[in-house]
C-alpha atoms as a PDB file:
ATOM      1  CA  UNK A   1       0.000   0.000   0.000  1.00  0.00           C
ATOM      2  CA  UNK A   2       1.472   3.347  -0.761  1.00  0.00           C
ATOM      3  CA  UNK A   3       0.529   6.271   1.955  1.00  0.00           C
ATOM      4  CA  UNK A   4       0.077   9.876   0.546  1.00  0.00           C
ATOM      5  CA  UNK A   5       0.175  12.331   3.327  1.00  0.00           C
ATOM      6  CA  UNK A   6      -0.712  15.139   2.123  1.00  0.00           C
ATOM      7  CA  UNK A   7      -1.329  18.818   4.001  1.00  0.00           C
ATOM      8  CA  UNK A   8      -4.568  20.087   1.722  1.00  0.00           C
ATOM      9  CA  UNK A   9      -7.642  18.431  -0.331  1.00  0.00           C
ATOM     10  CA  UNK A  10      -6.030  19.343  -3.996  1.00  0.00           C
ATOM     11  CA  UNK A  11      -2.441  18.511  -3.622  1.00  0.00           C
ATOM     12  CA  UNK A  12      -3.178  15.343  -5.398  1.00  0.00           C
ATOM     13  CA  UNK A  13      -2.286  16.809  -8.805  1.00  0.00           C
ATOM     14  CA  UNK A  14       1.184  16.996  -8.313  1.00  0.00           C
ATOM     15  CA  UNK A  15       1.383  13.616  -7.670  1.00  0.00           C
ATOM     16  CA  UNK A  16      -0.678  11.701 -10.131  1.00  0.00           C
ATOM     17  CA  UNK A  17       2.162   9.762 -11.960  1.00  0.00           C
ATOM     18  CA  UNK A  18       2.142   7.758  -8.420  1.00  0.00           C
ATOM     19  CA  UNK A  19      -1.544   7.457  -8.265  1.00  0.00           C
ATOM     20  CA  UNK A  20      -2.400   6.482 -11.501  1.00  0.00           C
ATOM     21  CA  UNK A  21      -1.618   2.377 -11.078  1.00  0.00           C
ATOM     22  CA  UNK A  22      -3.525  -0.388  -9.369  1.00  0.00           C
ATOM     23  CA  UNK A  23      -1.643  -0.112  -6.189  1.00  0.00           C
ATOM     24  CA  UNK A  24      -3.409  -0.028  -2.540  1.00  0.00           C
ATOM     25  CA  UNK A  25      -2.999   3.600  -1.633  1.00  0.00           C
ATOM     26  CA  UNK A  26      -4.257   5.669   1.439  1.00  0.00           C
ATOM     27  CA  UNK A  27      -4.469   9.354   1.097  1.00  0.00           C
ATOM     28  CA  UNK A  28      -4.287  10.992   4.490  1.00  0.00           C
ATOM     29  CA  UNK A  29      -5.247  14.929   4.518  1.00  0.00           C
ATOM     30  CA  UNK A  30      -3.267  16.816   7.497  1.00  0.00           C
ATOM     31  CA  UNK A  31      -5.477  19.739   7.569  1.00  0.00           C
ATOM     32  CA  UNK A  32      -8.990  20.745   6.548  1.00  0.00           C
ATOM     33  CA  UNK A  33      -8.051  22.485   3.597  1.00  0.00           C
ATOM     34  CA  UNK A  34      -9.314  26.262   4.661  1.00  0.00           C
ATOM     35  CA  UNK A  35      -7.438  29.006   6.956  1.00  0.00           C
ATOM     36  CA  UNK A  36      -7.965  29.350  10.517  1.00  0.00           C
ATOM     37  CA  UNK A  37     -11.201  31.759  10.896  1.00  0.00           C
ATOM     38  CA  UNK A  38     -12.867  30.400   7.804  1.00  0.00           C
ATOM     39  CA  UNK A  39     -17.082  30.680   8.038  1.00  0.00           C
ATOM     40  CA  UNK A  40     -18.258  27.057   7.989  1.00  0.00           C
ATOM     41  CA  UNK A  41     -19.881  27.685   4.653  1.00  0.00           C
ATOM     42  CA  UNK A  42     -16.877  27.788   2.866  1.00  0.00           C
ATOM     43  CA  UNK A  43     -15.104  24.688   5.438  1.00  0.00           C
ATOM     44  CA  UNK A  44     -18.494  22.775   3.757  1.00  0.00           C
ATOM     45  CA  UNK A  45     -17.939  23.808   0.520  1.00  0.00           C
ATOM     46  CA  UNK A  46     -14.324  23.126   0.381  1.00  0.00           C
ATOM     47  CA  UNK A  47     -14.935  19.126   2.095  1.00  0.00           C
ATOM     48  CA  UNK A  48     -17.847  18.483  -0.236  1.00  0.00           C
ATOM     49  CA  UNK A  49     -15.749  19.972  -3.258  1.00  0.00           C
ATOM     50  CA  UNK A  50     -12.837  17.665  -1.756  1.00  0.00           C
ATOM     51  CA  UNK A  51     -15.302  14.707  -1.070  1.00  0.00           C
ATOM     52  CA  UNK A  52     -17.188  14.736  -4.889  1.00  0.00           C
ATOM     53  CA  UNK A  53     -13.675  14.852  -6.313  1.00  0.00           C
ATOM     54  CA  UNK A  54     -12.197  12.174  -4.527  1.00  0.00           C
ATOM     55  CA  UNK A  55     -14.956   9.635  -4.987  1.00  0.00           C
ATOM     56  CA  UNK A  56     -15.107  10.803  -8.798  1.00  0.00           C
ATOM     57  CA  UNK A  57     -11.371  10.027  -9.677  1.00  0.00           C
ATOM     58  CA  UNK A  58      -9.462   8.752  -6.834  1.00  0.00           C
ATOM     59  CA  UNK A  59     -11.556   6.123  -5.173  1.00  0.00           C
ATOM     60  CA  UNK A  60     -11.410   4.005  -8.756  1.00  0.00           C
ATOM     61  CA  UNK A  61      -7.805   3.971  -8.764  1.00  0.00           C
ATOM     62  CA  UNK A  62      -8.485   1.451  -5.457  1.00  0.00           C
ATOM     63  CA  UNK A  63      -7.831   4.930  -2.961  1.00  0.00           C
ATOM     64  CA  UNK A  64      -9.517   5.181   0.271  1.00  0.00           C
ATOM     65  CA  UNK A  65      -8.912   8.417   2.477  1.00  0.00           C
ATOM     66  CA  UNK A  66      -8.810   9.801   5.797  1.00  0.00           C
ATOM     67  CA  UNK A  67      -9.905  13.195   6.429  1.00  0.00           C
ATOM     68  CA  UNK A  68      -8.069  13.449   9.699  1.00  0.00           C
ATOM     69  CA  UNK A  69      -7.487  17.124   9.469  1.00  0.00           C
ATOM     70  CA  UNK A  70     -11.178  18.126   8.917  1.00  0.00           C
ATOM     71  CA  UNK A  71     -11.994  15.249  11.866  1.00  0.00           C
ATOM     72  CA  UNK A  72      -9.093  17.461  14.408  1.00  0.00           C
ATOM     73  CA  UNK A  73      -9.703  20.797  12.724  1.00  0.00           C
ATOM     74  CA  UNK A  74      -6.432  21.892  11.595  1.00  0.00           C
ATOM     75  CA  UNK A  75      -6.874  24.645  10.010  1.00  0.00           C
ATOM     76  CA  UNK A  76      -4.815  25.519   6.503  1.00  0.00           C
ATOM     77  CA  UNK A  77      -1.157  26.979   6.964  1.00  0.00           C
ATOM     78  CA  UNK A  78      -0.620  25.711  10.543  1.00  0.00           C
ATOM     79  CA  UNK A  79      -0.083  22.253  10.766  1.00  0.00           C
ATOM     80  CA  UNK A  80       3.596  23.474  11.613  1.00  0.00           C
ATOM     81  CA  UNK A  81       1.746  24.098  15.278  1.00  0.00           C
ATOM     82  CA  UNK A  82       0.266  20.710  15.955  1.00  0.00           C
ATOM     83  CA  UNK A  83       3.429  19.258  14.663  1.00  0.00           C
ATOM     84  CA  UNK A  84       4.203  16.815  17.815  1.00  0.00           C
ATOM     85  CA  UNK A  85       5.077  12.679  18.823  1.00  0.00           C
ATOM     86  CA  UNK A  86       1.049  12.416  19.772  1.00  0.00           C
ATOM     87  CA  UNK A  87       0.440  13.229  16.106  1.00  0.00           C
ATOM     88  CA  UNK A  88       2.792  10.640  14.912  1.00  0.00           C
ATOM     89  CA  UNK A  89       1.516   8.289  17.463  1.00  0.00           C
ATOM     90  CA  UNK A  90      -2.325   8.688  16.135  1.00  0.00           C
ATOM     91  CA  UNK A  91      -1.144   8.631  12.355  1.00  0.00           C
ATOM     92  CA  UNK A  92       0.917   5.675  13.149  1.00  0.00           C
ATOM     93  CA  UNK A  93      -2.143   3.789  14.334  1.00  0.00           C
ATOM     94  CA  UNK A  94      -4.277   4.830  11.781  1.00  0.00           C
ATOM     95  CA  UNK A  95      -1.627   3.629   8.972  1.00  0.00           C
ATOM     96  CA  UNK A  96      -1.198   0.381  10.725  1.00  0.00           C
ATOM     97  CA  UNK A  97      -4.588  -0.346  11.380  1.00  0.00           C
ATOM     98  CA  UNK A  98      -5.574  -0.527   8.002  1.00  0.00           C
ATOM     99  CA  UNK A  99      -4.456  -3.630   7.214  1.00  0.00           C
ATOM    100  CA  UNK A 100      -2.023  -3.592   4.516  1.00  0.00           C
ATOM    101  CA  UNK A 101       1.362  -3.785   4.321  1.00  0.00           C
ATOM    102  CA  UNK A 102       3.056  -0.019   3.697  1.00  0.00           C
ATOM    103  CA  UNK A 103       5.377  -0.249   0.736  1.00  0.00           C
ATOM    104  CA  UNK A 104       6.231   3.275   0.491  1.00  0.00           C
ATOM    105  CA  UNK A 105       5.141   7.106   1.893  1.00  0.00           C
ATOM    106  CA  UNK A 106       4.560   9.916  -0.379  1.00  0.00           C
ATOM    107  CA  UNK A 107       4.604  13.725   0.368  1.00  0.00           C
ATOM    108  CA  UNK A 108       5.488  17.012  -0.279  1.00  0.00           C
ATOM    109  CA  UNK A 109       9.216  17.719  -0.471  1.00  0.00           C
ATOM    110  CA  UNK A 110      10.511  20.057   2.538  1.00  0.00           C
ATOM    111  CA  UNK A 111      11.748  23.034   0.382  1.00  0.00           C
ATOM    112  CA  UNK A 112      10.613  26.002   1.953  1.00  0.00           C
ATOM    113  CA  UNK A 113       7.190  26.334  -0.873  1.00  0.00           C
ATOM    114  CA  UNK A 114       4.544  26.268   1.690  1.00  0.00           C
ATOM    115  CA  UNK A 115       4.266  26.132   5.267  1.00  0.00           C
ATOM    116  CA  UNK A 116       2.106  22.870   5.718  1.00  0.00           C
ATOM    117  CA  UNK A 117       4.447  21.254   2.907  1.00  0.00           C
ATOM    118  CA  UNK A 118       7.169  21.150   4.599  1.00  0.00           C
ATOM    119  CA  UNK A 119       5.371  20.142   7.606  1.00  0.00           C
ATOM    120  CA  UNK A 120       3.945  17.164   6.029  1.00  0.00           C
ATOM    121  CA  UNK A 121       7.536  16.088   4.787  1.00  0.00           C
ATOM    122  CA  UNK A 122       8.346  15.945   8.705  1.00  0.00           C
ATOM    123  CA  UNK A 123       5.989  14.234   9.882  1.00  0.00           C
ATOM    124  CA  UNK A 124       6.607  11.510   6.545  1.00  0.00           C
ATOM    125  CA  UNK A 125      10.044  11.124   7.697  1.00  0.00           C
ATOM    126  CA  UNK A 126       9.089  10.403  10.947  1.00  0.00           C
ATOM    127  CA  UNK A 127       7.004   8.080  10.192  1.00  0.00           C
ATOM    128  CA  UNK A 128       9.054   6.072   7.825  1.00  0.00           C
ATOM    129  CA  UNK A 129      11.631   6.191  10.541  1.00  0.00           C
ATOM    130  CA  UNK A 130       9.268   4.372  12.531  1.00  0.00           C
ATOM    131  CA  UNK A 131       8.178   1.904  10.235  1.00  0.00           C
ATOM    132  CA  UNK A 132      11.446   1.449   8.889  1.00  0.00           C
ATOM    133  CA  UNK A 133      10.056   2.181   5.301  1.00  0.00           C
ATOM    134  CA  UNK A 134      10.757   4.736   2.364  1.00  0.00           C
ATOM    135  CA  UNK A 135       9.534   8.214   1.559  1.00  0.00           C
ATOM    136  CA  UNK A 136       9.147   9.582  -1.580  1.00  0.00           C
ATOM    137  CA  UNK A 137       8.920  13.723  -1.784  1.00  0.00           C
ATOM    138  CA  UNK A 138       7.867  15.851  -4.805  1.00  0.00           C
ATOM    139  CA  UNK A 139       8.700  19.318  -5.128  1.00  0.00           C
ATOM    140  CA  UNK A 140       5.931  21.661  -5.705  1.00  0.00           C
ATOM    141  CA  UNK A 141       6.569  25.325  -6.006  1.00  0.00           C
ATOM    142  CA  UNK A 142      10.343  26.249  -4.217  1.00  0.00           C
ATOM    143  CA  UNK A 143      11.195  29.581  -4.860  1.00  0.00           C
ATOM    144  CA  UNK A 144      14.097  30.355  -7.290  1.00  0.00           C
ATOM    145  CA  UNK A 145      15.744  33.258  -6.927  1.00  0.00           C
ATOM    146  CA  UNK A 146      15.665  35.705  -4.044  1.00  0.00           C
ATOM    147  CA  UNK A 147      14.823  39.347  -5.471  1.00  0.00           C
ATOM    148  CA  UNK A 148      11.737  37.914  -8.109  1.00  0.00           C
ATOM    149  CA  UNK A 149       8.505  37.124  -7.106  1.00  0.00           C
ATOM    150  CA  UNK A 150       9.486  33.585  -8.411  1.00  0.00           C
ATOM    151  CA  UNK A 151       8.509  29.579  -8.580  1.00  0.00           C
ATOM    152  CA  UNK A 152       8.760  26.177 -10.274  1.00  0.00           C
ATOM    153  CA  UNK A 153       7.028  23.886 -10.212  1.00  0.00           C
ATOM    154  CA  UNK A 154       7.505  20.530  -9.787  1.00  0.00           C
ATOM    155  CA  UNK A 155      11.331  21.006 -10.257  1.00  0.00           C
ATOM    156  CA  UNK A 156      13.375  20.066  -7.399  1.00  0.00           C
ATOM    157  CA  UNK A 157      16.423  22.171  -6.785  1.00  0.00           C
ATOM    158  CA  UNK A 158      18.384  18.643  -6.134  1.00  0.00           C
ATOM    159  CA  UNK A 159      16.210  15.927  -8.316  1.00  0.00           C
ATOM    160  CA  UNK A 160      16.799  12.144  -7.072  1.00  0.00           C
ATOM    161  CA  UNK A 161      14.812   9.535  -8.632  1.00  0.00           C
ATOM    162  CA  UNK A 162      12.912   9.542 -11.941  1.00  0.00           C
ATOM    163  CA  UNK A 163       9.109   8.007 -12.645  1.00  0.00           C
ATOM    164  CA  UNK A 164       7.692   6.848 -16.334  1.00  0.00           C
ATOM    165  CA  UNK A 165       3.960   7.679 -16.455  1.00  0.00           C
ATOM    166  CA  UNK A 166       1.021   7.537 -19.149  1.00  0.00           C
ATOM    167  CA  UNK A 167       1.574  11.120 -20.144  1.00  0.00           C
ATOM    168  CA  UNK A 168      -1.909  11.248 -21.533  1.00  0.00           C
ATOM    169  CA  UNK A 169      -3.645  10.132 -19.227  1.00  0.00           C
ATOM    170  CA  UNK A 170      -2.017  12.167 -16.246  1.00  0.00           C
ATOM    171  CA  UNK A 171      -2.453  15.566 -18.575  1.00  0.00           C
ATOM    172  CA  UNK A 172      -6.969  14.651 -18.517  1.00  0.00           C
ATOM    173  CA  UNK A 173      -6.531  13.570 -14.978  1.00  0.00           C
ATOM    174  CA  UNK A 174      -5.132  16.585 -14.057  1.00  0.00           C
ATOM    175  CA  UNK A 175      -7.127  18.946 -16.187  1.00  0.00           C
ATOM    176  CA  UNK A 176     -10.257  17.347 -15.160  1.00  0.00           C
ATOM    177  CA  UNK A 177      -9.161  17.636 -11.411  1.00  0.00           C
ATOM    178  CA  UNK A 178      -8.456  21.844 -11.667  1.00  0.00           C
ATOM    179  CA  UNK A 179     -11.359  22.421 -13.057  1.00  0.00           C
ATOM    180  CA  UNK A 180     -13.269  20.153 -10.402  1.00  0.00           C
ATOM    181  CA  UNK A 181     -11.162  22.316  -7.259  1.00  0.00           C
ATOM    182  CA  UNK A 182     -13.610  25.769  -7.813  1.00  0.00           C
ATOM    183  CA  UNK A 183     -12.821  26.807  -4.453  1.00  0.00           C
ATOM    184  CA  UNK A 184      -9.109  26.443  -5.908  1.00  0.00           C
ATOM    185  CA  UNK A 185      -9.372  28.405  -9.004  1.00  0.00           C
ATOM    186  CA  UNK A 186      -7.001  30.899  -8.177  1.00  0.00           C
ATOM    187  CA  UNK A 187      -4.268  28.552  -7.028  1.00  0.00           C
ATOM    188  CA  UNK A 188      -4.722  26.137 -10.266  1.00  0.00           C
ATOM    189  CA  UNK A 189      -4.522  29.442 -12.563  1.00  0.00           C
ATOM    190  CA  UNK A 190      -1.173  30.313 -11.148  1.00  0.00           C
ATOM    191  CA  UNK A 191       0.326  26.557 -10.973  1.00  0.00           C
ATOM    192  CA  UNK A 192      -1.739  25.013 -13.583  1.00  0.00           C
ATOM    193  CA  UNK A 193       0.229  26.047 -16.888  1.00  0.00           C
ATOM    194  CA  UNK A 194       3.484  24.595 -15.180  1.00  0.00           C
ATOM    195  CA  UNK A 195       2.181  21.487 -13.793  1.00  0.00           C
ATOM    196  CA  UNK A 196       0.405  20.320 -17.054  1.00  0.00           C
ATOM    197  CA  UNK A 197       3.338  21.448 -19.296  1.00  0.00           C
ATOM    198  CA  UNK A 198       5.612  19.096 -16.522  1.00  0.00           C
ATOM    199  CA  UNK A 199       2.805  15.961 -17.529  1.00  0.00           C
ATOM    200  CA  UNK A 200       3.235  16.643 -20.982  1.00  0.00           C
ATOM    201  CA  UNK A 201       7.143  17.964 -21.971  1.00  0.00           C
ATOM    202  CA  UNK A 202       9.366  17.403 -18.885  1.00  0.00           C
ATOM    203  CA  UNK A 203      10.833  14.128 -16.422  1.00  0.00           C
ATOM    204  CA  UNK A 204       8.759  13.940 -13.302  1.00  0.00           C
ATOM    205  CA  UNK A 205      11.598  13.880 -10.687  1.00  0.00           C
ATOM    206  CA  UNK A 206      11.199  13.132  -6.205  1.00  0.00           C
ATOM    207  CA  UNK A 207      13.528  15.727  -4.255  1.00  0.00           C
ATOM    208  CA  UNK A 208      16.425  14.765  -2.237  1.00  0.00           C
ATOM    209  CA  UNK A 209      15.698  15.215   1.059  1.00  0.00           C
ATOM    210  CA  UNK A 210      17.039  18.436   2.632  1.00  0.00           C
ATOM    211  CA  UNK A 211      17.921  18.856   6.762  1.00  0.00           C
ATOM    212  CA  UNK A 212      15.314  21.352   8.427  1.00  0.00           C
ATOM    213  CA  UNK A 213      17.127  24.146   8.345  1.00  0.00           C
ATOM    214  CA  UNK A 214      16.548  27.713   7.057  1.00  0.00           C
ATOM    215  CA  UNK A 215      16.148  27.531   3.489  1.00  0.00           C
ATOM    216  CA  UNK A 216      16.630  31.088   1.608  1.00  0.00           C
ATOM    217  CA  UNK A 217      15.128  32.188  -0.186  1.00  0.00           C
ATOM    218  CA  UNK A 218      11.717  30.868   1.069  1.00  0.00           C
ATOM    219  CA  UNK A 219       8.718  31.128  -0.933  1.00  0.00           C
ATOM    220  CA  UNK A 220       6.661  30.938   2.111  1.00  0.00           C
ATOM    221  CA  UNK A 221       7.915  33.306   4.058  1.00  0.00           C
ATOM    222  CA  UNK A 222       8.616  35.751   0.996  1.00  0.00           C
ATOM    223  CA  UNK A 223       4.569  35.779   0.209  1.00  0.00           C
ATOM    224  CA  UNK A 224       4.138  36.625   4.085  1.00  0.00           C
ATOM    225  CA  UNK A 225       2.264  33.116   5.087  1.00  0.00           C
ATOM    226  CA  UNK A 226       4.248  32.502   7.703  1.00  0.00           C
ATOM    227  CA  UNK A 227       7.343  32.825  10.115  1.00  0.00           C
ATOM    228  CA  UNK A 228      10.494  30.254   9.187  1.00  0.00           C
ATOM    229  CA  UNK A 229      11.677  30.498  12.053  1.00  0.00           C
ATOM    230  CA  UNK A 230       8.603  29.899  13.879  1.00  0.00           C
ATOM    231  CA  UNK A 231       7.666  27.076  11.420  1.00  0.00           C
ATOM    232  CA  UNK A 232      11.359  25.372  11.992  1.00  0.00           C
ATOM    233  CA  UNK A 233      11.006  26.303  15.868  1.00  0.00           C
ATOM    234  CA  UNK A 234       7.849  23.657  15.981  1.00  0.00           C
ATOM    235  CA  UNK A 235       9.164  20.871  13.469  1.00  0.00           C
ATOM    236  CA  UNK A 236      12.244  20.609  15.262  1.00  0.00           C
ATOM    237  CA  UNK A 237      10.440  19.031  17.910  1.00  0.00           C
ATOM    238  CA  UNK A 238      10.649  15.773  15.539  1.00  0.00           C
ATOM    239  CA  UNK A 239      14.116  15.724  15.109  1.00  0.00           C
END
């Protein structure tokens, strides 16, 4: 069974070239996809939206998920702060509960893109640590260069394995997914372009893993989402 942990209800599309296979997978979502202070309206409209499009294209490619953010209410763009051994210990039980055998853990590369990505790399490692498996993470959107306003996507700054996918069929996938995420729209517009032209030109590529240290520049921190420090500060705790 391959374990996706993954920090928000849409970060699927970066990984499709793992989904798309008859493997066992479990797709656990760390938080519940909307910031902290969010009306309930748009918390419902983001799970159903989540929900439909899960059960529409995930669920046939034998997927099951756990919603464990929306069940403990972490809110978008702090997991950093519930980052913690409990967490592991209640993941851990969850993952081992289900039945399967864990052949590998897939996440978001820790690269300093977004706050809960690099979060959800931590707590990955840990958890392979513990069940003395592998982790796989994808690079999203690092930042590039420190005076621009700047991102790529899906190109790691230090690329370690390679994966051959059905180019077609992760380019529809994906398309159809976007355009299913309304509550995304803005998001997809801006990282859309470069994730489809990645599916259709370029070599889909995991990340080395990095240490947790200060990574500059940080695309995070640069759009004013969040503290590094702070964020480091509270994922140390794992180390």
């Amino acid at each position: 069974m391959k374990v996706f942990f993954l920090a928000h209800q849409d970060d699927e599309i970066f990984f499709l070239p793992h989904i798309m296979d008859s493997d066992k997978k479990l797709f656990v979502y760390l938080t519940n996809g909307v910031s902290a202070g969010a009306t309930k309206s748009k918390l419902g409209r983001r799970t159903i939206e989540a929900e439909l499009i899960f059960e529409k294209y995930l669920a046939p490619l034998n997927s099951q998920a756990i919603w464990w953010g929306l069940e403990n209410s972490i809110p978008e763009g702090e997991l950093h702060r519930y980052v913690n051994q409990n967490l592991i210990n209640d993941l851990k039980k969850i993952i081992t509960g289900q039945g399967f055998e864990v052949a590998a853990l897939i996440t978001t590369a820790f690269e300093g893109a977004h706050q809960d990505h690099d979060s959800a790399a931590v707590i990955a490692r840990k958890m392979s640590n513990s069940l003395q498996i592998d982790t796989i993470e994808m690079s999203t959107y690092p930042q590039w260069f420190s005076r621009i306003y700047s991102f790529k996507v899906l190109k790691p700054r230090i690329p370690m394995n390679s994966y051959k996918f059905n180019r077609f069929k992760a380019l529809i996938m994906a398309v159809r997914m976007m355009a299913g995420y309304r509550t995304q729209f803005r998001t997809w517009l801006g990282l859309g372009p470069a994730t489809l032209s990645t599916y259709i030109f370029r070599t889909y590529k995991s990340s080395a893993p990095r240490p947790l240290a200060s990574i500059k520049p940080c695309f995070y921190e640069s759009r004013g989402r969040a503290s590094q420090t702070e964020v480091l500060r509270s994922l140390w705790q794992l180390e």
